[in-house]
N, C-alpha and C. Protein backbone atom coordinates (compact mmCIF):
# COMPACT_ATOMS: atom_id res chain seq x y z
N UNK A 1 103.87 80.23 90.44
CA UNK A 1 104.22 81.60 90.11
C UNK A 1 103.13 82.51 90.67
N UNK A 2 103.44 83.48 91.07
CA UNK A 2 102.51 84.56 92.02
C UNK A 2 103.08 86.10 91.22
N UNK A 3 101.46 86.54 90.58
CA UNK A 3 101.29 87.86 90.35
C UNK A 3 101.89 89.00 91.30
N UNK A 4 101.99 90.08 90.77
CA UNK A 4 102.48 91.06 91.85
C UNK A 4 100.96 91.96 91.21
N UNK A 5 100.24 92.16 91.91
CA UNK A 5 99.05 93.24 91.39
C UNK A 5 98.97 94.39 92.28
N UNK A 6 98.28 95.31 91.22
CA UNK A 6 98.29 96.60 92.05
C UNK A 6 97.22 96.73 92.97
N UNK A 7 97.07 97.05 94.56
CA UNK A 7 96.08 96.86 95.57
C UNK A 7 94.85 98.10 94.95
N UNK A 8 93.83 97.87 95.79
CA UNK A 8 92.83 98.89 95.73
C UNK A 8 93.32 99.66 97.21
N UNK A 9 93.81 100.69 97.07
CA UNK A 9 94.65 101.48 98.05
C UNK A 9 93.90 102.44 98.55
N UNK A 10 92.86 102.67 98.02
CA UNK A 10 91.95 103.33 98.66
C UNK A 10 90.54 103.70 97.83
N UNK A 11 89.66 104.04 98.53
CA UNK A 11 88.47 103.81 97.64
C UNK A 11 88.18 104.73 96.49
N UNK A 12 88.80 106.11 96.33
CA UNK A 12 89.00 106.64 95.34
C UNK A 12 89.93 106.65 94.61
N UNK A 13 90.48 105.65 94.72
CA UNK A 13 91.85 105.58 93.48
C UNK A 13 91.86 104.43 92.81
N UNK A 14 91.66 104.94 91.75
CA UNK A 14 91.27 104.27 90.42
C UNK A 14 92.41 103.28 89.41
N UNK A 15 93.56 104.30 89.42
CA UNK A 15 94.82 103.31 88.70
C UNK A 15 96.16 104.53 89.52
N UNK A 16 97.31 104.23 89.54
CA UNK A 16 98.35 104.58 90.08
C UNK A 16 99.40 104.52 89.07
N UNK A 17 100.76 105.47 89.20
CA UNK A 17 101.95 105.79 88.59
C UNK A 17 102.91 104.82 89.26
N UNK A 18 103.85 104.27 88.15
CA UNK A 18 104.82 103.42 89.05
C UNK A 18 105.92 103.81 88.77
N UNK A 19 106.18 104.28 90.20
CA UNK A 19 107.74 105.60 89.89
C UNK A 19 108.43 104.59 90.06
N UNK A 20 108.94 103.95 90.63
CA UNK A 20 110.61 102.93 90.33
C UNK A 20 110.08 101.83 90.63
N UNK A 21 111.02 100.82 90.17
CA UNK A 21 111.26 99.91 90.67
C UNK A 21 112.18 99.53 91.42
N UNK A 22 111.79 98.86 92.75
CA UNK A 22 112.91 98.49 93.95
C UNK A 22 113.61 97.78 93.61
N UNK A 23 113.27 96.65 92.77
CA UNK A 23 114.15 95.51 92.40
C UNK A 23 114.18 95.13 90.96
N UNK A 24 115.54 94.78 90.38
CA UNK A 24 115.75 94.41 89.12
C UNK A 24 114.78 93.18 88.55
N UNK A 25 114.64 92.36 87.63
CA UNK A 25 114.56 91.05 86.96
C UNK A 25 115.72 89.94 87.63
N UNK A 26 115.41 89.21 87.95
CA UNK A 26 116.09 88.07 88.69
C UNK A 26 116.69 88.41 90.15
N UNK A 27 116.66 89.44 91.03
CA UNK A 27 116.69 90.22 91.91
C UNK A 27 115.99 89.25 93.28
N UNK A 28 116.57 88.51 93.83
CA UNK A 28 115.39 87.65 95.22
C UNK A 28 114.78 88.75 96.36
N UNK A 29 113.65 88.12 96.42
CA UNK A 29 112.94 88.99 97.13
C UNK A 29 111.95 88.19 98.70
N UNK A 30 111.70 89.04 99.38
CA UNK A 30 112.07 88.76 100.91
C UNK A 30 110.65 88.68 100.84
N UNK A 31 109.74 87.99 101.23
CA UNK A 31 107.82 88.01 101.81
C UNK A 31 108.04 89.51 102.85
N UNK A 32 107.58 90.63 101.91
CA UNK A 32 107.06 92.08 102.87
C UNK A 32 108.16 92.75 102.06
N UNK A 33 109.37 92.82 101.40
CA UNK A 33 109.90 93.70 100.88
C UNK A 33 109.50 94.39 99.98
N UNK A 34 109.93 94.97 99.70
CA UNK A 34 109.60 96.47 98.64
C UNK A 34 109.95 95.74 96.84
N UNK A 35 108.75 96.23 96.47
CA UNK A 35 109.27 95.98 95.12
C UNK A 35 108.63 96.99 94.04
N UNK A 36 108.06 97.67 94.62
CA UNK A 36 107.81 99.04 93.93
C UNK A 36 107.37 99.71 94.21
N UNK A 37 107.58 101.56 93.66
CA UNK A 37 107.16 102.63 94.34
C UNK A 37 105.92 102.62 93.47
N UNK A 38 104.81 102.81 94.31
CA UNK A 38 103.38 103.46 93.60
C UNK A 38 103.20 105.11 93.89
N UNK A 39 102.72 105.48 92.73
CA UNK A 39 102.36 106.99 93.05
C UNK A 39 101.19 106.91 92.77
N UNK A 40 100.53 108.52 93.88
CA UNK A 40 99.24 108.66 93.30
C UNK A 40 98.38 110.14 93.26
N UNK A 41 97.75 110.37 93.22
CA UNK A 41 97.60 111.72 92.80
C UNK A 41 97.72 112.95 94.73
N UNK A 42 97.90 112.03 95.87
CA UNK A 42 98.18 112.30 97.13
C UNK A 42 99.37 111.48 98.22
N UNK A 43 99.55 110.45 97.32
CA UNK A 43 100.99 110.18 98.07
C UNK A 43 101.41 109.23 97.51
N UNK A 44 102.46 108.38 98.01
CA UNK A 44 103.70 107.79 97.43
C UNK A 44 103.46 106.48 98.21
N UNK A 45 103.38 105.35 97.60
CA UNK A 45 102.98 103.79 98.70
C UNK A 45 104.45 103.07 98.11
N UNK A 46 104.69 101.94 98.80
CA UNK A 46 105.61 101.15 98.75
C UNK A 46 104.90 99.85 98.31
N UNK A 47 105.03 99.15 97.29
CA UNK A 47 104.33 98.10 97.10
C UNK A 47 105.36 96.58 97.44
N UNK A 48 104.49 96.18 98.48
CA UNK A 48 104.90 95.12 99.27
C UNK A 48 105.14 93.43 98.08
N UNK A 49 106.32 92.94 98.47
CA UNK A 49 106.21 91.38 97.55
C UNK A 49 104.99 90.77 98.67
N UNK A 50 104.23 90.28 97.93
CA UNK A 50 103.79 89.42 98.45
C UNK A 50 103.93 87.79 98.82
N UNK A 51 105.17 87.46 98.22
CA UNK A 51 105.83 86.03 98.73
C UNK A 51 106.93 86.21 98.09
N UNK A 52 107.69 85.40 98.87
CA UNK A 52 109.35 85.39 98.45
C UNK A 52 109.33 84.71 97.70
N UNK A 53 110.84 85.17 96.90
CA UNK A 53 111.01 84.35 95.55
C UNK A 53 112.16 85.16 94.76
N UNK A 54 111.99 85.17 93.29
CA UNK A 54 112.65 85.66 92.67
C UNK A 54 111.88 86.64 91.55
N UNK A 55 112.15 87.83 91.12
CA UNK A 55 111.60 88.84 90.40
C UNK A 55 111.58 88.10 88.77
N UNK A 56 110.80 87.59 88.33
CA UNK A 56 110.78 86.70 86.86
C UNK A 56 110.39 87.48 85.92
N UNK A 57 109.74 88.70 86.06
CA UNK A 57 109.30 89.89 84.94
C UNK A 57 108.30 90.64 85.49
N UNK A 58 108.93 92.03 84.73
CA UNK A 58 108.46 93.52 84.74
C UNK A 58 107.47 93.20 83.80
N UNK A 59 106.12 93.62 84.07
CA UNK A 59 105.40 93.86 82.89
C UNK A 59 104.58 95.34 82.61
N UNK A 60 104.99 96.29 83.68
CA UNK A 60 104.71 98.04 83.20
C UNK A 60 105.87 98.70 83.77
N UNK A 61 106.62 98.59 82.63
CA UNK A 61 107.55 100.21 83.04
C UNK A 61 107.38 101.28 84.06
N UNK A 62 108.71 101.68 84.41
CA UNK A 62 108.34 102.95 85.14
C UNK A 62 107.85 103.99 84.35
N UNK A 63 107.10 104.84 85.15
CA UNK A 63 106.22 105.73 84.56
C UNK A 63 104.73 105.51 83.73
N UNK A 64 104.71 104.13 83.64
CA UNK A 64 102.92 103.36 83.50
C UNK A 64 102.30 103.71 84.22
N UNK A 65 101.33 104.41 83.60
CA UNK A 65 99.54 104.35 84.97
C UNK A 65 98.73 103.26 84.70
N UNK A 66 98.71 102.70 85.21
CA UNK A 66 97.84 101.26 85.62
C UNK A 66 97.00 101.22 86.48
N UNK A 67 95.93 100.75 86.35
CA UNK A 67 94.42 100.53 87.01
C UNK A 67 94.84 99.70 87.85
N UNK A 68 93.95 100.00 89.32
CA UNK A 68 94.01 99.18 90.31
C UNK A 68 93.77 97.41 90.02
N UNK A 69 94.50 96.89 89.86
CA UNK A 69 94.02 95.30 90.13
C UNK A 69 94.85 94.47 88.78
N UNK A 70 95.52 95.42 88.25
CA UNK A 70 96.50 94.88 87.26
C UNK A 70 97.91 94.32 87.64
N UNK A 71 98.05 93.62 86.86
CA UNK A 71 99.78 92.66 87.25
C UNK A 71 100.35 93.31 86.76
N UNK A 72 101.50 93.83 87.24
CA UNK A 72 102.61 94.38 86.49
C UNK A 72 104.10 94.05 87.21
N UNK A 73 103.69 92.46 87.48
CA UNK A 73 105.27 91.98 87.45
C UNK A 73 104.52 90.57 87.77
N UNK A 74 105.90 89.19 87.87
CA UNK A 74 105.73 88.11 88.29
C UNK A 74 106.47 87.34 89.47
N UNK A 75 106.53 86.89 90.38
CA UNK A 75 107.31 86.29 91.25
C UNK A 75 107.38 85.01 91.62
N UNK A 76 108.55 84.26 91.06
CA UNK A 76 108.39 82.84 91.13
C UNK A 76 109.96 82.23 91.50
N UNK A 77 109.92 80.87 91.47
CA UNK A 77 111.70 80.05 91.10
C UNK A 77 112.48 80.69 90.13
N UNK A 78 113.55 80.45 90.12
CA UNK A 78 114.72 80.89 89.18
C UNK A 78 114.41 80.12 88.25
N UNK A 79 114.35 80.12 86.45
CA UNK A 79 114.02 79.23 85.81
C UNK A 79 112.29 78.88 85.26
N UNK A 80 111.15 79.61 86.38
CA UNK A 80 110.17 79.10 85.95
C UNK A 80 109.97 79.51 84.16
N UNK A 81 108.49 79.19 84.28
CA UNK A 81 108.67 79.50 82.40
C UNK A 81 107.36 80.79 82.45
N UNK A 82 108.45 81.93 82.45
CA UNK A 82 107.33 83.01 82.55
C UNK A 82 105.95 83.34 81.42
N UNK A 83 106.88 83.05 79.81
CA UNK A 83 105.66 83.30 78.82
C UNK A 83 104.42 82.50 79.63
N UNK A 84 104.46 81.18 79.85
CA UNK A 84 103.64 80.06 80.00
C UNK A 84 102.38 81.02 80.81
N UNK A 85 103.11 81.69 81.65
CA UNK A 85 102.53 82.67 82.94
C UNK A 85 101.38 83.71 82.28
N UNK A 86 102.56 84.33 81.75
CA UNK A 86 101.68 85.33 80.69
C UNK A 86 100.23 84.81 79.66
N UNK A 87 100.86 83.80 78.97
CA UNK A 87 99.52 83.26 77.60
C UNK A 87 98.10 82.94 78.62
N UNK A 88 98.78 82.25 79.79
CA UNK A 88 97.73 81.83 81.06
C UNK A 88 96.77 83.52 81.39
N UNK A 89 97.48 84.56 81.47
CA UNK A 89 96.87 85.83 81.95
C UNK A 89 95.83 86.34 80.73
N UNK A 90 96.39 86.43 79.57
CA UNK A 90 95.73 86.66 78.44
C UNK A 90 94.93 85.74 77.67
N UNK A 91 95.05 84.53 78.25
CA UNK A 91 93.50 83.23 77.62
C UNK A 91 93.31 83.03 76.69
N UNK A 92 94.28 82.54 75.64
CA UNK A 92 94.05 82.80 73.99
C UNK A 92 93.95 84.20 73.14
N UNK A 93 94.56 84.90 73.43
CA UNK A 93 95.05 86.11 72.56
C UNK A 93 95.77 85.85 72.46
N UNK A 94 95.89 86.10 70.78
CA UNK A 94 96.80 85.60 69.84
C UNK A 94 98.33 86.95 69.91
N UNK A 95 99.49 86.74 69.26
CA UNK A 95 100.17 87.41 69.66
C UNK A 95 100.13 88.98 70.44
N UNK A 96 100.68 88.49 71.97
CA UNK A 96 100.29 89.54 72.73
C UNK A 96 101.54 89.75 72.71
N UNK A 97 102.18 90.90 73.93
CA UNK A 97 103.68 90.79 74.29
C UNK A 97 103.47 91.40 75.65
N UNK A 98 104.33 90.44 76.83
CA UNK A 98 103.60 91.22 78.28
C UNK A 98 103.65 92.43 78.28
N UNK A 99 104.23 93.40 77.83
CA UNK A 99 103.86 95.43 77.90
C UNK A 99 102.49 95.53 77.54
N UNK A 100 102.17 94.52 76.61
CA UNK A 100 100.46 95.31 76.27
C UNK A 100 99.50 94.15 77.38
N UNK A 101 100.06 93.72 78.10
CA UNK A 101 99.00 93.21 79.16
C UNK A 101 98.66 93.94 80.05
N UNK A 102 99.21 94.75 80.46
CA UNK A 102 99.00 96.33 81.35
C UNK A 102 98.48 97.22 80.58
N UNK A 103 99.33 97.76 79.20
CA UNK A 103 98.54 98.47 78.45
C UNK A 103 97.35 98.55 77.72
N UNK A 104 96.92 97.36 77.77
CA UNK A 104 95.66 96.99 77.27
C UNK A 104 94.48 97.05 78.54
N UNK A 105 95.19 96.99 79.36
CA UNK A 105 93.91 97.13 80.72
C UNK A 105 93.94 98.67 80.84
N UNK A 106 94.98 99.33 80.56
CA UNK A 106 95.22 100.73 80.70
C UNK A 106 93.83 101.24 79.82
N UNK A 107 94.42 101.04 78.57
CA UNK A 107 93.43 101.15 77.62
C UNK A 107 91.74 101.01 77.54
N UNK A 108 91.63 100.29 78.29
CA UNK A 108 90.23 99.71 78.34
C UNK A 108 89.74 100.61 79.75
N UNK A 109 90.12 100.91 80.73
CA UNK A 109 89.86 101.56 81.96
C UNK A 109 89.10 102.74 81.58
N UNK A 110 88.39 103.26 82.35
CA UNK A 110 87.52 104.81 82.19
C UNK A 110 88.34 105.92 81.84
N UNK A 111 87.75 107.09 81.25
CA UNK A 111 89.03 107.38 81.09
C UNK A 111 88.89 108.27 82.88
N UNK A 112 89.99 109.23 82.91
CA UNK A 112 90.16 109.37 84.16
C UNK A 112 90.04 110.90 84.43
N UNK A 113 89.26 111.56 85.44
CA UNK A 113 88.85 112.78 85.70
C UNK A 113 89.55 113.19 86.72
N UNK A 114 90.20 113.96 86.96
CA UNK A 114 91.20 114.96 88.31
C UNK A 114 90.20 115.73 88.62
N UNK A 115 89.95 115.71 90.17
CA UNK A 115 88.62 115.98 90.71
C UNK A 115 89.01 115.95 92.20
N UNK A 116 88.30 117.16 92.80
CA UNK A 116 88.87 117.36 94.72
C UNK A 116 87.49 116.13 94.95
N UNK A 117 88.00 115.67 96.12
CA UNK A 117 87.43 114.67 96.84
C UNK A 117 85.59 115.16 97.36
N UNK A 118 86.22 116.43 97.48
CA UNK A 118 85.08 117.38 97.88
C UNK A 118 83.73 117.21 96.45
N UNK A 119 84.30 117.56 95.54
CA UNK A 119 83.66 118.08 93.99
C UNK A 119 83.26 116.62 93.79
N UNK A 120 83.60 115.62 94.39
CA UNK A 120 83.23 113.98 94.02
C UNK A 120 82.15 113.92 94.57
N UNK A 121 81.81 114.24 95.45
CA UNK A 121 81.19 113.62 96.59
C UNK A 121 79.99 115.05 96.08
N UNK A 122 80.14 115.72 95.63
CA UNK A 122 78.72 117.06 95.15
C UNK A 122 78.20 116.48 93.92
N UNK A 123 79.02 116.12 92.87
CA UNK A 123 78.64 115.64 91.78
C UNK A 123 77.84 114.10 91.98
N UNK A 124 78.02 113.40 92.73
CA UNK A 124 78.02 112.37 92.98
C UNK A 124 75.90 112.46 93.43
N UNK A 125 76.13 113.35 94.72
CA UNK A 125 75.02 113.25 94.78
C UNK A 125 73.58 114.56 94.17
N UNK A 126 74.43 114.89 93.10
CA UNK A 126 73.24 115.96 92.80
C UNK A 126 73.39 115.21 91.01
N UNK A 127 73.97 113.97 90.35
CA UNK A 127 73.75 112.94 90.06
C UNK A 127 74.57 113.12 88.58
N UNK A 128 75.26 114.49 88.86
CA UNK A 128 76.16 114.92 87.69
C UNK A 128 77.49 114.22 87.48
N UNK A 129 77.85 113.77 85.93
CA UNK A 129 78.83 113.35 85.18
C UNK A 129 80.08 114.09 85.63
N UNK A 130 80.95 113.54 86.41
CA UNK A 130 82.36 114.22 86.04
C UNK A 130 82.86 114.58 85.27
N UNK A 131 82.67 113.63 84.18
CA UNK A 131 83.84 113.85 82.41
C UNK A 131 83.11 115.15 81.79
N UNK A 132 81.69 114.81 82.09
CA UNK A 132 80.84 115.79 81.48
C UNK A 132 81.16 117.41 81.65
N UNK A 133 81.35 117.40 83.27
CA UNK A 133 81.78 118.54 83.78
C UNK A 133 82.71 119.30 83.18
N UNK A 134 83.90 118.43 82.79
CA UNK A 134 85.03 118.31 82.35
C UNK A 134 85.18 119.27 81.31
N UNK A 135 84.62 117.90 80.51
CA UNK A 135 84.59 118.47 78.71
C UNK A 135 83.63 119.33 78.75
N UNK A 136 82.65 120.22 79.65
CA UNK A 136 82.06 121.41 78.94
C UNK A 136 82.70 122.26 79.86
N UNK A 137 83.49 122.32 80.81
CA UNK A 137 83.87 123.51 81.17
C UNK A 137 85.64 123.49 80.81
N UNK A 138 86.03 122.42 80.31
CA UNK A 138 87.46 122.34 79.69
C UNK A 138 88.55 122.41 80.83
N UNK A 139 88.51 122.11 81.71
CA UNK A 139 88.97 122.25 83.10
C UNK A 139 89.94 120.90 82.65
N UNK A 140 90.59 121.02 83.48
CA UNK A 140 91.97 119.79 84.33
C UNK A 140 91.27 118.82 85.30
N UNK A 141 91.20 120.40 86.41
CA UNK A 141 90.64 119.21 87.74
C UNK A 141 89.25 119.93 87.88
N UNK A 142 88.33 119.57 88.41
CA UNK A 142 87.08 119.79 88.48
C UNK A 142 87.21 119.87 90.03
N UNK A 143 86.52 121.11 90.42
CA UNK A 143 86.39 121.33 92.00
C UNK A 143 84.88 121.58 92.33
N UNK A 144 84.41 122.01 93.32
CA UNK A 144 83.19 122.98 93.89
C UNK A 144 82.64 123.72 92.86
N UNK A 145 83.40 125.00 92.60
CA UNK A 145 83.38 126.26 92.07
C UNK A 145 82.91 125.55 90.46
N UNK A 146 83.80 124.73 90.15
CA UNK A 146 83.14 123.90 88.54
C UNK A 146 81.71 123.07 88.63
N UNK A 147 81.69 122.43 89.92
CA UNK A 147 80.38 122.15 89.87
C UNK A 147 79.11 122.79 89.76
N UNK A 148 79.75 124.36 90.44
CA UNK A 148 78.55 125.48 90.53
C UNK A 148 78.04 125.85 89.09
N UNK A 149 79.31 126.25 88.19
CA UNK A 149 79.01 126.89 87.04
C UNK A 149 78.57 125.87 86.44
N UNK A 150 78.74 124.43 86.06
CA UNK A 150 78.07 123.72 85.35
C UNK A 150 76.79 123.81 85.61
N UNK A 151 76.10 123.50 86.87
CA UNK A 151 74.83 123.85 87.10
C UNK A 151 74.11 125.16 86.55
N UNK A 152 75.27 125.95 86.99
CA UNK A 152 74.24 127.49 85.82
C UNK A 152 74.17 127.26 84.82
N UNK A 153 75.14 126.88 83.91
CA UNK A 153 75.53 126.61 82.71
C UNK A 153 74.25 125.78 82.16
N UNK A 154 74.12 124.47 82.69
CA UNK A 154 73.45 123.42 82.17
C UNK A 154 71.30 123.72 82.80
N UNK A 155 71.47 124.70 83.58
CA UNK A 155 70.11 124.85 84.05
C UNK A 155 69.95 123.61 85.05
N UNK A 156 70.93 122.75 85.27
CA UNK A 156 70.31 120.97 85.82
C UNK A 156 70.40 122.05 87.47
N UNK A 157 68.97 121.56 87.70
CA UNK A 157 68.97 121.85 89.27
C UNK A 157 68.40 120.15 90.09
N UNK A 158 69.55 119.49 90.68
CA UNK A 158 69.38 118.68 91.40
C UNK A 158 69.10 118.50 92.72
């Protein structure tokens, strides 16, 4: 049985939206076909099967944000024994149910800052907190212009 996991798609993207799914539960699937749409805060990826087979379980709904490197499906024979798959992913946790095997990595992930690529890369090296930024200037996305005023704000001259 072979995971379907979400790629590291690029070096600033942290977890992704999964707008549809290409293919149902028991649905055969082709090595390179499509088996789900990823979204992300700049574009739309196609997430490739990585071996043929058959679709054995969904484990994040559409509309889950999931961290890069999480399973959120399985691909195997018609018939394999998927729980078996699952208890194997989770290692002795006691009643799980596969939705909270995504949601629980969801859960546990940073939380997540909307931030221009630009404002990353200022904060980054003048050695300032994103979230921080965040929660004292109450902002959404954090840009330039937020980095400036935090600096007045906070006196931090880096």
């Amino acid at each position: 049985m072979t995971s379907i996991t979400i790629p590291q798609l690029d070096a600033n993207i942290v977890d992704v939206t999964i707008t549809s799914w290409c293919k149902k539960v028991d649905d055969l699937l082709v090595l390179g076909e499509c088996v789900a749409i990823l979204t992300t805060d700049k574009a739309s990826y196609e997430l490739e099967a990585p071996v043929a087979g058959t679709l054995l379980a969904i484990l994040a709904p559409v509309k889950s944000i999931v961290p890069t490197g999480s399973v959120i499906g399985l691909i195997g024979q018609p018939g394999e024994n998927v729980e078996t798959a699952i208890s194997e992913m989770t290692q002795g946790q006691k009643d799980i149910r596969p939705e909270e095997v995504v949601r629980r990595a969801v859960s546990t992930s940073l939380p997540r800052v909307r931030a221009t690529p630009r404002a990353r890369r200022l904060a980054q090296e003048k050695g300032f907190d994103l979230l921080a930024i965040q929660a004292a200037l109450g902002l959404e996305i954090v840009d330039e212009a937020a980095i400036a005023a935090y600096e007045r704000t906070t006196g931090e001259q880096k």
